[in-house]
Protein backbone atom coordinates (compact mmCIF):
# COMPACT_ATOMS: atom_id res chain seq x y z
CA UNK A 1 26.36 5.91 3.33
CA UNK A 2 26.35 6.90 -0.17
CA UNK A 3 24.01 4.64 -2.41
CA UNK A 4 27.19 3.42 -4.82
CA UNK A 5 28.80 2.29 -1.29
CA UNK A 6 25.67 0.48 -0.78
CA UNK A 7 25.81 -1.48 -4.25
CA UNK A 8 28.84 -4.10 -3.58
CA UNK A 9 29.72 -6.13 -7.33
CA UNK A 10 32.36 -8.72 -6.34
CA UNK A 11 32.90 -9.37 -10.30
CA UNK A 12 31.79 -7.91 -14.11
CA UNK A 13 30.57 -10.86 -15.91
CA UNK A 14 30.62 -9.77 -19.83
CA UNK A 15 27.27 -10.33 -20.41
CA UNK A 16 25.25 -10.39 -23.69
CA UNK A 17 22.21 -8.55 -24.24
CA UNK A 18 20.57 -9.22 -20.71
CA UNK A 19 17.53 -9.02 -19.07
CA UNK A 20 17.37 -8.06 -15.30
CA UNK A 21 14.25 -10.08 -13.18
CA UNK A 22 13.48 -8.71 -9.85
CA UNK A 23 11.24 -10.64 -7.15
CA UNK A 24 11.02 -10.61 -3.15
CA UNK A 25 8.86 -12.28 -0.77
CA UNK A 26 4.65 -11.66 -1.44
CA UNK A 27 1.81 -13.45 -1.19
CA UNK A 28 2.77 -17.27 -1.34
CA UNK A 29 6.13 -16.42 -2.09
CA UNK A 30 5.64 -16.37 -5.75
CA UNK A 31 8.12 -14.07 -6.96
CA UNK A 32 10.71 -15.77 -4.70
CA UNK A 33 10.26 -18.97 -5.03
CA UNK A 34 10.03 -18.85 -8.57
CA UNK A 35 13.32 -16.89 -9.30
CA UNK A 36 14.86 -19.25 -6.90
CA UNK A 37 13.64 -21.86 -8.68
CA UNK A 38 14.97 -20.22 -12.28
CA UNK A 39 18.43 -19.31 -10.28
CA UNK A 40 18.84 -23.10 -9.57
CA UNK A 41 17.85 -24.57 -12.76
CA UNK A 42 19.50 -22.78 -14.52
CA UNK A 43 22.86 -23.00 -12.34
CA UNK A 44 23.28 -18.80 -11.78
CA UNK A 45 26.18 -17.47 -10.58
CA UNK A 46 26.07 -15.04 -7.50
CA UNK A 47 28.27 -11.59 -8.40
CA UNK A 48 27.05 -9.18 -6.17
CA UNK A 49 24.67 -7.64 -3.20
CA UNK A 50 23.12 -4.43 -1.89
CA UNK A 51 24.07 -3.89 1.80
CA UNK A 52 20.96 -4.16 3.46
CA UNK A 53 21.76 -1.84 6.44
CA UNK A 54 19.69 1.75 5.16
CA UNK A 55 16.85 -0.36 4.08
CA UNK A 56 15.61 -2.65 6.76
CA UNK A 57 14.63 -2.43 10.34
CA UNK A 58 16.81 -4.64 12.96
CA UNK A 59 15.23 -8.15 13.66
CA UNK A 60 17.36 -9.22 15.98
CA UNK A 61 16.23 -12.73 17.39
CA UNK A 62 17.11 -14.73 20.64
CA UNK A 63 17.50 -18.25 20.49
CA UNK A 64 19.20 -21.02 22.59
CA UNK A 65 19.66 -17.92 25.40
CA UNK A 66 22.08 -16.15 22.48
CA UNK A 67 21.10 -12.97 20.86
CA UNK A 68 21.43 -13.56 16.86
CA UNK A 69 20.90 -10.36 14.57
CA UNK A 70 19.66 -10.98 11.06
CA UNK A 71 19.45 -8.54 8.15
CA UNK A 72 17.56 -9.70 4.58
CA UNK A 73 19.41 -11.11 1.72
CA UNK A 74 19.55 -8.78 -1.45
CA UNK A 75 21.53 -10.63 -4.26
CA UNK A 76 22.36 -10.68 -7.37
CA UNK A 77 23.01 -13.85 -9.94
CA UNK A 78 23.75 -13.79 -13.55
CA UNK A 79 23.58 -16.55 -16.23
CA UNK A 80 25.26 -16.68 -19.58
CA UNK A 81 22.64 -18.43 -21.94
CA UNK A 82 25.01 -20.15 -25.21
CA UNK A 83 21.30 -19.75 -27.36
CA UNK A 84 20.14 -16.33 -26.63
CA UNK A 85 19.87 -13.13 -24.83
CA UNK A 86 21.58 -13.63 -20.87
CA UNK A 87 20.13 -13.02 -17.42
CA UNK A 88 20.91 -11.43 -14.20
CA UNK A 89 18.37 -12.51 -11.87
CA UNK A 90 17.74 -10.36 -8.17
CA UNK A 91 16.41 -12.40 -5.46
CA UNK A 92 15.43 -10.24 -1.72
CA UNK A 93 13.87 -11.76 1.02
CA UNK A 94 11.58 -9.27 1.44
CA UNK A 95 11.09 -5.50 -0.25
CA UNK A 96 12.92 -2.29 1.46
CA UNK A 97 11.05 -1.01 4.76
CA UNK A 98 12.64 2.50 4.17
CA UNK A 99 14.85 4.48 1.14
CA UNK A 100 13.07 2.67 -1.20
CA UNK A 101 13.86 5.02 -3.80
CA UNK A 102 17.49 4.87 -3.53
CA UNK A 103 17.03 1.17 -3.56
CA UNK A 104 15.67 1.36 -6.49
CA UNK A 105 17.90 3.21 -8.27
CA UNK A 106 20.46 1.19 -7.54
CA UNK A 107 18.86 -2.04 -8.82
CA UNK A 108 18.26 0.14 -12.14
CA UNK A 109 21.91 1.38 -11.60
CA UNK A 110 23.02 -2.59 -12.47
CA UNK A 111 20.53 -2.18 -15.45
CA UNK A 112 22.77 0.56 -16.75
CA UNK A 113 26.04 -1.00 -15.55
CA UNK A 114 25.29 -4.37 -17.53
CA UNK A 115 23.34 -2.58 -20.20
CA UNK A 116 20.11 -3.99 -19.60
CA UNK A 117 17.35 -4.97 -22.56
CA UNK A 118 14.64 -5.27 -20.56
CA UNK A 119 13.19 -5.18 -16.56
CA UNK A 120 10.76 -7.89 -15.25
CA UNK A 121 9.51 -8.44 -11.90
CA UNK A 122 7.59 -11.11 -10.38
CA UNK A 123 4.63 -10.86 -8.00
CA UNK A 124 1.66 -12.61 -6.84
CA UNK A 125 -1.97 -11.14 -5.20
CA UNK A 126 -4.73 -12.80 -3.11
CA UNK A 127 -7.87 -13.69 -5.31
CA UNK A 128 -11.33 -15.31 -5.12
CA UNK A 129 -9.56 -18.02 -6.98
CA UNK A 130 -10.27 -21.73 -6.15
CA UNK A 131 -7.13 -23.96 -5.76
CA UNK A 132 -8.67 -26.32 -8.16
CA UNK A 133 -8.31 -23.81 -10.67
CA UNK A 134 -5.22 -22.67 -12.98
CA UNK A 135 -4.07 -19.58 -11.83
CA UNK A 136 -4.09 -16.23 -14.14
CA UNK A 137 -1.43 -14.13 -14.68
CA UNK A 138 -1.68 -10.63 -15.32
CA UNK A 139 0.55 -8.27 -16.30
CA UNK A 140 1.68 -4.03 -16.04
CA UNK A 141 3.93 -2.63 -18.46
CA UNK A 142 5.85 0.40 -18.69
CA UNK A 143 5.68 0.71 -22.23
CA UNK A 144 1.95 0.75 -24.06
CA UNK A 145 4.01 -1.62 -27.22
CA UNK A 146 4.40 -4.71 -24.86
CA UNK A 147 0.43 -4.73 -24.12
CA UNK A 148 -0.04 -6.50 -27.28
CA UNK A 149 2.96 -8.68 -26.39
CA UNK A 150 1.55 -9.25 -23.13
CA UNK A 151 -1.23 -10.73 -24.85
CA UNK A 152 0.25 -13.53 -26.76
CA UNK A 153 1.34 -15.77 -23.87
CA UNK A 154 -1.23 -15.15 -22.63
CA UNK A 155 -1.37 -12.40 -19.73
CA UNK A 156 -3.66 -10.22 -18.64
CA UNK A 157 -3.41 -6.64 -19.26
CA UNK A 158 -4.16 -4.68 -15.96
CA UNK A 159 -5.73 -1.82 -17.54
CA UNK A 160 -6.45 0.63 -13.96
CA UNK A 161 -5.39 -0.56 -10.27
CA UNK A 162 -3.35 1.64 -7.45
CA UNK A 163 0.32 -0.26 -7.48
CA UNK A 164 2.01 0.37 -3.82
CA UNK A 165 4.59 -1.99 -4.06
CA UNK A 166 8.33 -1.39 -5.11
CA UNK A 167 6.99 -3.36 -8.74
CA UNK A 168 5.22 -0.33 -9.71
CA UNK A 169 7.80 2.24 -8.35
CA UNK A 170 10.66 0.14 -10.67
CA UNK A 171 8.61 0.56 -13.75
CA UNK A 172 8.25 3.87 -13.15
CA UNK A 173 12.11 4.69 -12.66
CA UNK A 174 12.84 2.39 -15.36
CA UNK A 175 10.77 4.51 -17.90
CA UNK A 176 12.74 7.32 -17.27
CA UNK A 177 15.83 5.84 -17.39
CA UNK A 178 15.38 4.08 -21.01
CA UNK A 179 13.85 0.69 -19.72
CA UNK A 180 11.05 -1.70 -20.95
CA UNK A 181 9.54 -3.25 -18.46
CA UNK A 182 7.10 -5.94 -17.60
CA UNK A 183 5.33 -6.54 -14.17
CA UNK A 184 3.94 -10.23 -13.20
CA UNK A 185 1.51 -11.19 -11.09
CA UNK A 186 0.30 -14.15 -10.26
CA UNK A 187 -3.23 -14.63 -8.78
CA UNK A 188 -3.51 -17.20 -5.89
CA UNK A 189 -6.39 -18.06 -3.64
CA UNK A 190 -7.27 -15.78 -0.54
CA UNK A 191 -7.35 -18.86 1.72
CA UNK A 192 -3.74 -20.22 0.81
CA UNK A 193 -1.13 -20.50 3.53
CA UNK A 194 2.98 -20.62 3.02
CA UNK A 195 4.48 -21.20 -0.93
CA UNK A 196 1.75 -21.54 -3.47
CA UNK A 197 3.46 -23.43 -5.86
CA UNK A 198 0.96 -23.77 -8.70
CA UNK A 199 1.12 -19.82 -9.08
CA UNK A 200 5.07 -20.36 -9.04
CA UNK A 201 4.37 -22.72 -12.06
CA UNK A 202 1.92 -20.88 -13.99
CA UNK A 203 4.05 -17.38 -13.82
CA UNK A 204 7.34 -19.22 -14.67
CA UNK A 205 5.58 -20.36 -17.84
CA UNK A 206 4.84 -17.08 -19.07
CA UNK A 207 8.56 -16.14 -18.04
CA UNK A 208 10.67 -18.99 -19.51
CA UNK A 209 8.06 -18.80 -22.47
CA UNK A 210 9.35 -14.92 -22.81
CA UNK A 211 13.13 -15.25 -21.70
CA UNK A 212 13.50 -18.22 -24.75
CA UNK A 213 14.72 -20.58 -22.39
CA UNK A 214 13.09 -24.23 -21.19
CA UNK A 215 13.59 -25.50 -17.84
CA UNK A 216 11.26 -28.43 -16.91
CA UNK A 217 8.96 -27.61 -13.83
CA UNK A 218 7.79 -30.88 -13.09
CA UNK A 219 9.21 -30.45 -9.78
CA UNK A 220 6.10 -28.41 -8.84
CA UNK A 221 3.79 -31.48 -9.91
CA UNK A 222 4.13 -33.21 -6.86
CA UNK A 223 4.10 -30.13 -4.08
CA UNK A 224 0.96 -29.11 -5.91
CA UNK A 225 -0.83 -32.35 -5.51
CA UNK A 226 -0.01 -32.34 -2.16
CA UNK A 227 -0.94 -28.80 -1.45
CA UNK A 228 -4.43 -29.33 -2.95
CA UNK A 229 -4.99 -32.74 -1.25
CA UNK A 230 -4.69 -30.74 2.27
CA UNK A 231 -6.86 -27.81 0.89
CA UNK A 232 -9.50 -30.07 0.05
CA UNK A 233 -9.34 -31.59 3.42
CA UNK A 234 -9.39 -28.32 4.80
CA UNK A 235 -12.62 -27.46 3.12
CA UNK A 236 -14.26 -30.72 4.29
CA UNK A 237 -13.60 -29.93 7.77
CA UNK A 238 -14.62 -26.51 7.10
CA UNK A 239 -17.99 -27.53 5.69
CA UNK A 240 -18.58 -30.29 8.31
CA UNK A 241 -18.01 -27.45 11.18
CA UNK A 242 -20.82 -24.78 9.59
CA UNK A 243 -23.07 -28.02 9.20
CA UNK A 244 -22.85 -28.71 12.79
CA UNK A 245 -22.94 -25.31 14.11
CA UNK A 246 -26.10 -23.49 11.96
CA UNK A 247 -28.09 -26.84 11.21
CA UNK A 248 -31.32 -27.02 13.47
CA UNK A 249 -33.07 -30.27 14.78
CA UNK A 250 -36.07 -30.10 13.35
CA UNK A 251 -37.12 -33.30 15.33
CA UNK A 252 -37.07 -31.59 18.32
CA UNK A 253 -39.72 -29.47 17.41
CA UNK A 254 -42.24 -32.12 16.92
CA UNK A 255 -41.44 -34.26 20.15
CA UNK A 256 -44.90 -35.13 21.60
CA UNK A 257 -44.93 -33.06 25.66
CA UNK A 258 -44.81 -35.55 27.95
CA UNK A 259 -46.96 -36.24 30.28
């Protein structure tokens, strides 16, 4: 299938000086789950998809006896902002398996199409973090004049690291084709199971704090209180269970031999 055949637009929103934000499923869901989060806040429209078909192995799934096949979502969203600069907003359950190359070129193809400012994308990595902590965000640029804008909100600078993921591979493309653009990652700990929504928060602060825009994320408050509550838990039972299994009676050792 040729890869314009595999870029479907249902409409052409006249947009105004927008930036494109990429994120699929990673560690804790971070990149999802916070575009998600800015999609629905912000009331985004969907206006198109990539066909998922060259990109993805089958997963097809029985359940209830009936044999259900299911292929990712790859979508596309825009919002017209009435203060500033607009958005179109990406949101993939997971990144390509295969072509992911031509994948990317077409998500920089709707960069071109809607004459994009700027590229971000939205990631999160495993850490020696603690959940009682705030978690960092760091950030990988394509351009070496955002690292001092990187630094005023404040993110990290990743100065050296191997990038594997399709994050790296966009900037890459997009520096060729005429793109800035910004990669974010959230740090969250090694230990944390499911949606880690206090990295969700801290990367959608740098974001919105970028993009211009305010959306309230009080909505994370009380998932992260919960979350930590069964961490902490979960480190009390850890802790009891080394306790028990490496701590020696030492009473036993002075037990008079009977006679």
């Amino acid at each position: 299938m040729p890869a314009r055949a595999q870029l479907k637009i249902h409409s052409k929103p006249q947009l105004k000086n927008p930036h494109l934000i990429l994120a699929w499923g990673s560690v804790g869901d971070v990149g999802i789950e916070a575009v998600t989060y800015l999609r629905d806040k912000l009331g985004a429209q969907e206006f198109g998809h990539i066909e998922p078909y060259d990109f993805f192995d089958l997963s097809i799934e029985v359940e209830n006896g009936l044999v259900e096949l299911e292929f990712p979502q790859n979508k596309f969203y825009y919002w017209k902002n009435s203060d500033g600069d607009d958005l179109i907003l990406f949101i993939a359950d997971y990144e390509p398996q295969v072509g992911r190359y031509e994948y990317a070129n077409l998500l920089l193809e709707v960069g071109q199409r809607f004459h994009v400012s700027r590229i971000y994308t939205i990631w999160s990595f495993p850490s020696l973090t603690s959940h009682t902590e705030e978690p960092r965000v760091f950030g990988v640029v394509n351009d070496a004049k955002l690292v001092p804008y990187l630094e005023q909100y404040p993110v990290i600078p990743i100065r050296e690291r191997n990038l594997i993921s399709m994050n790296g591979l966009i900037l890459s493309l997009a520096r060729e084709r005429g793109f800035q653009g910004i990669y974010l990652l959230a740090e969250a700990p090694h230990y944390a199971t499911g949606t880690y929504h206090k990295s969700c928060r801290a990367v959608l602060r740098v974001l919105t704090a970028m993009l211009g825009i305010g959306i309230a994320l009080d909505e994370f408050d009380p998932l992260i209180e919960q979350a930590e509550e069964e961490m902490d838990e979960m480190a009390k039972k850890a802790s009891w269970a080394f306790l028990e299994d490496f701590t020696i009676d030492y009473g036993d050792l002075f037990k008079e031999e009977e006679h």
